[in-house]
Protein backbone atom coordinates (compact mmCIF):
# COMPACT_ATOMS: atom_id res chain seq x y z
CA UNK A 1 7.77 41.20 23.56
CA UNK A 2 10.47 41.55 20.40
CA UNK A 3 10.10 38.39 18.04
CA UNK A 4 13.58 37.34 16.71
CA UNK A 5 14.32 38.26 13.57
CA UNK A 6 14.24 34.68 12.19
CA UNK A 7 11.34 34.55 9.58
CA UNK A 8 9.71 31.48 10.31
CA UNK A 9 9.38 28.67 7.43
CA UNK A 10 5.82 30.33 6.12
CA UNK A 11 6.42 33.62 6.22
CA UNK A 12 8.96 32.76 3.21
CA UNK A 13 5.65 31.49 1.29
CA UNK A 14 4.37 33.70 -1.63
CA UNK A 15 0.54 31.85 -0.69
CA UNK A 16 0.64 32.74 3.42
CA UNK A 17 1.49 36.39 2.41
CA UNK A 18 -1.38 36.55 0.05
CA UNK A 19 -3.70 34.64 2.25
CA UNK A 20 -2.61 37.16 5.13
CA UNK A 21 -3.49 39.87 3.17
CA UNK A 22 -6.82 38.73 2.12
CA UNK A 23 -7.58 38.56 5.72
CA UNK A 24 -6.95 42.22 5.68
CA UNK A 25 -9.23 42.27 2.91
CA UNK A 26 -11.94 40.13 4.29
CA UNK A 27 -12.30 42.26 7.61
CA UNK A 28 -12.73 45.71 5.39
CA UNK A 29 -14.62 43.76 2.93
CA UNK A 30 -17.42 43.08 6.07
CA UNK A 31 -17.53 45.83 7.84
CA UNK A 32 -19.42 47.02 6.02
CA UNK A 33 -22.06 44.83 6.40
CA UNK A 34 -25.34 45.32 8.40
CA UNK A 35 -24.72 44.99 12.33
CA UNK A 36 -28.04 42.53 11.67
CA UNK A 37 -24.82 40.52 10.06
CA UNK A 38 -22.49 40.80 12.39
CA UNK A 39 -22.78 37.59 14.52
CA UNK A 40 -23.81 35.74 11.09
CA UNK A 41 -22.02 35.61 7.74
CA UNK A 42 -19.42 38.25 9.17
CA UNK A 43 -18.22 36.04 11.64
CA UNK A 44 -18.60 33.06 9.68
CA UNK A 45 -16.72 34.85 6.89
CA UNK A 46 -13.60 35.87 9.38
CA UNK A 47 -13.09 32.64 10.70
CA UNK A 48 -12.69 31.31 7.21
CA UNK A 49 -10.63 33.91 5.92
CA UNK A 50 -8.06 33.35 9.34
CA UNK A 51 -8.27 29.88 9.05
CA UNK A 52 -6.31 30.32 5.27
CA UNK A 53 -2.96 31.59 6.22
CA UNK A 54 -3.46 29.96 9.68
CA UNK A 55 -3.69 26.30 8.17
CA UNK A 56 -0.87 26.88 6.03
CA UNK A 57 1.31 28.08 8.49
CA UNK A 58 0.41 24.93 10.78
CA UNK A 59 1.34 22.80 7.68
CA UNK A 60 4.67 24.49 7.44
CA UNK A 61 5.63 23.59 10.65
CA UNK A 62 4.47 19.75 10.23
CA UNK A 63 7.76 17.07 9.83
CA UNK A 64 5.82 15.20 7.41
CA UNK A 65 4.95 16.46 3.56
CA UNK A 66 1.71 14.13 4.43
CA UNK A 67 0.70 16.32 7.38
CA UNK A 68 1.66 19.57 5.54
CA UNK A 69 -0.60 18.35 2.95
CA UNK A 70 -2.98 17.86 4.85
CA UNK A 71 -3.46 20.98 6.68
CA UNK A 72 -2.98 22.47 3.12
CA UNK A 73 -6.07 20.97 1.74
CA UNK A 74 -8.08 22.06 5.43
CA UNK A 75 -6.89 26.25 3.87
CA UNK A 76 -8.01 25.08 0.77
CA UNK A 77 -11.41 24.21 1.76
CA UNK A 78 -11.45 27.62 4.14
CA UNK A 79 -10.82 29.60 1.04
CA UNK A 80 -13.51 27.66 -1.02
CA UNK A 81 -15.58 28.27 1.99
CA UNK A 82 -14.71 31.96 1.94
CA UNK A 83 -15.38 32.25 -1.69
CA UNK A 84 -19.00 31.00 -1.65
CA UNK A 85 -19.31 33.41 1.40
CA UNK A 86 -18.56 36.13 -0.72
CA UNK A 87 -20.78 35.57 -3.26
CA UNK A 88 -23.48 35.41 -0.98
CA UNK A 89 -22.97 38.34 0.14
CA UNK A 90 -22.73 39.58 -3.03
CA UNK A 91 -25.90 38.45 -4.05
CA UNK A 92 -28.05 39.09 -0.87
CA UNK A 93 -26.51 42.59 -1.33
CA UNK A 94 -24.73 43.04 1.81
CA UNK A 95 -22.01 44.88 -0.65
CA UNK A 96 -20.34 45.17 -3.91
CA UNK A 97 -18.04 42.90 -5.73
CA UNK A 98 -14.68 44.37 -5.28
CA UNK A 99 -12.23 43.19 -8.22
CA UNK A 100 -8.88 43.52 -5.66
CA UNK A 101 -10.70 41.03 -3.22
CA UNK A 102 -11.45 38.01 -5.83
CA UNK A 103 -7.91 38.79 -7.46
CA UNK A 104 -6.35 38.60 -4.68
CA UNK A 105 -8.82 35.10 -4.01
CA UNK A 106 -7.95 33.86 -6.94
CA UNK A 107 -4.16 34.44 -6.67
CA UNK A 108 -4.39 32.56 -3.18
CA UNK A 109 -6.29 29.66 -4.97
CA UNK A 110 -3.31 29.20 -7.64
CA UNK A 111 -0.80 29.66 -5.34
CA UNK A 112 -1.85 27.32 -2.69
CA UNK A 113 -2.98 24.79 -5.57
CA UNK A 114 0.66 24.72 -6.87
CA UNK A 115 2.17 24.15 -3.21
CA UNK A 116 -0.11 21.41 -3.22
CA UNK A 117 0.86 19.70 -6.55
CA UNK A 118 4.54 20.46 -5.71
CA UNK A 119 4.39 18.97 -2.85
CA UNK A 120 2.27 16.07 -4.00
CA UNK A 121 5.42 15.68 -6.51
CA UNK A 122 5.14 12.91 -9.75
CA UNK A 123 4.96 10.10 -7.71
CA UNK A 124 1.81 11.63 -5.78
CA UNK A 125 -0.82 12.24 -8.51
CA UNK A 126 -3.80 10.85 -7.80
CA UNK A 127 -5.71 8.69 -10.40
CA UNK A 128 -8.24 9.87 -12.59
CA UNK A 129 -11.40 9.74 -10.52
CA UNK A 130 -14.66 7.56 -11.18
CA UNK A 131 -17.75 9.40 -11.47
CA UNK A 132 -19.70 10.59 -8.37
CA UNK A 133 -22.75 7.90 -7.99
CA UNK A 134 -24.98 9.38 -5.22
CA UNK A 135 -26.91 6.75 -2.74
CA UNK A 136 -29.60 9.20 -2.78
CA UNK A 137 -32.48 8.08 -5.40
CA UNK A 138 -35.07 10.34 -7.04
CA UNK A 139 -38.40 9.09 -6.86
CA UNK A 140 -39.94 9.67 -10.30
């Protein structure tokens, strides 16, 4: 099948190119990982890294700016997901820490955050937040 040659409205976005590329990145990234791994953290850390520029894309395509947010803060916690995955595998050993792959992380992470606050605009920002009291109590 030829696709038109209509770019669709993500493909225009600087933050669904990078996060397309990290996916690239991601899949090198674990193969190199133990086959013991394979049905584990590699998986787990695919599925993240696809669920970045997949989320975003979905977002694009929503009519409202609240359901584009929306499924902009689901990539956001993929990629946060994704990060901690890779440094777990960092520290477990399953590979090196390559300085492309967390640029090109943390280029995704500013570049998604500023959709976000662009599209959450000056009438949008949030107010400060209260502190976190947890339910939870520590016996002593």
């Amino acid at each position: 099948m030829i696709r038109d040659s209509q770019e669709r409205p993500h493909e225009r976005l600087d933050v669904w190119r990078d996060a397309m590329t990290l996916v690239e990145a991601v899949y090198r990234f674990t193969s190199a990982f133990p086959d013991s791994k394979r049905f584990g953290l590699t998986a787990q850390m695919r599925r993240a890294a696809i669920s970045i520029p997949s989320n975003i894309a979905e977002g694009a395509a929503r009519r409202s700016t609240a359901d584009y947010l929306r499924f902009l803060s689901i990539a956001r916690g993929s990629l946060s997901e994704l990060d901690t995955q890779l440094q777990l595998a960092i520290r477990l050993r399953f590979c090196e820490a390559e300085a492309p792959t967390w640029e090109l992380l943390d280029r995704t992470f500013s570049r998604l955050n500023a959709l976000i606050r662009a599209l959450e605009g000056p009438r949008n920002i949030r107010e400060p937040e209260t502190a976190y009291e947890s339910p939870i109590t520590i016996p002593e």
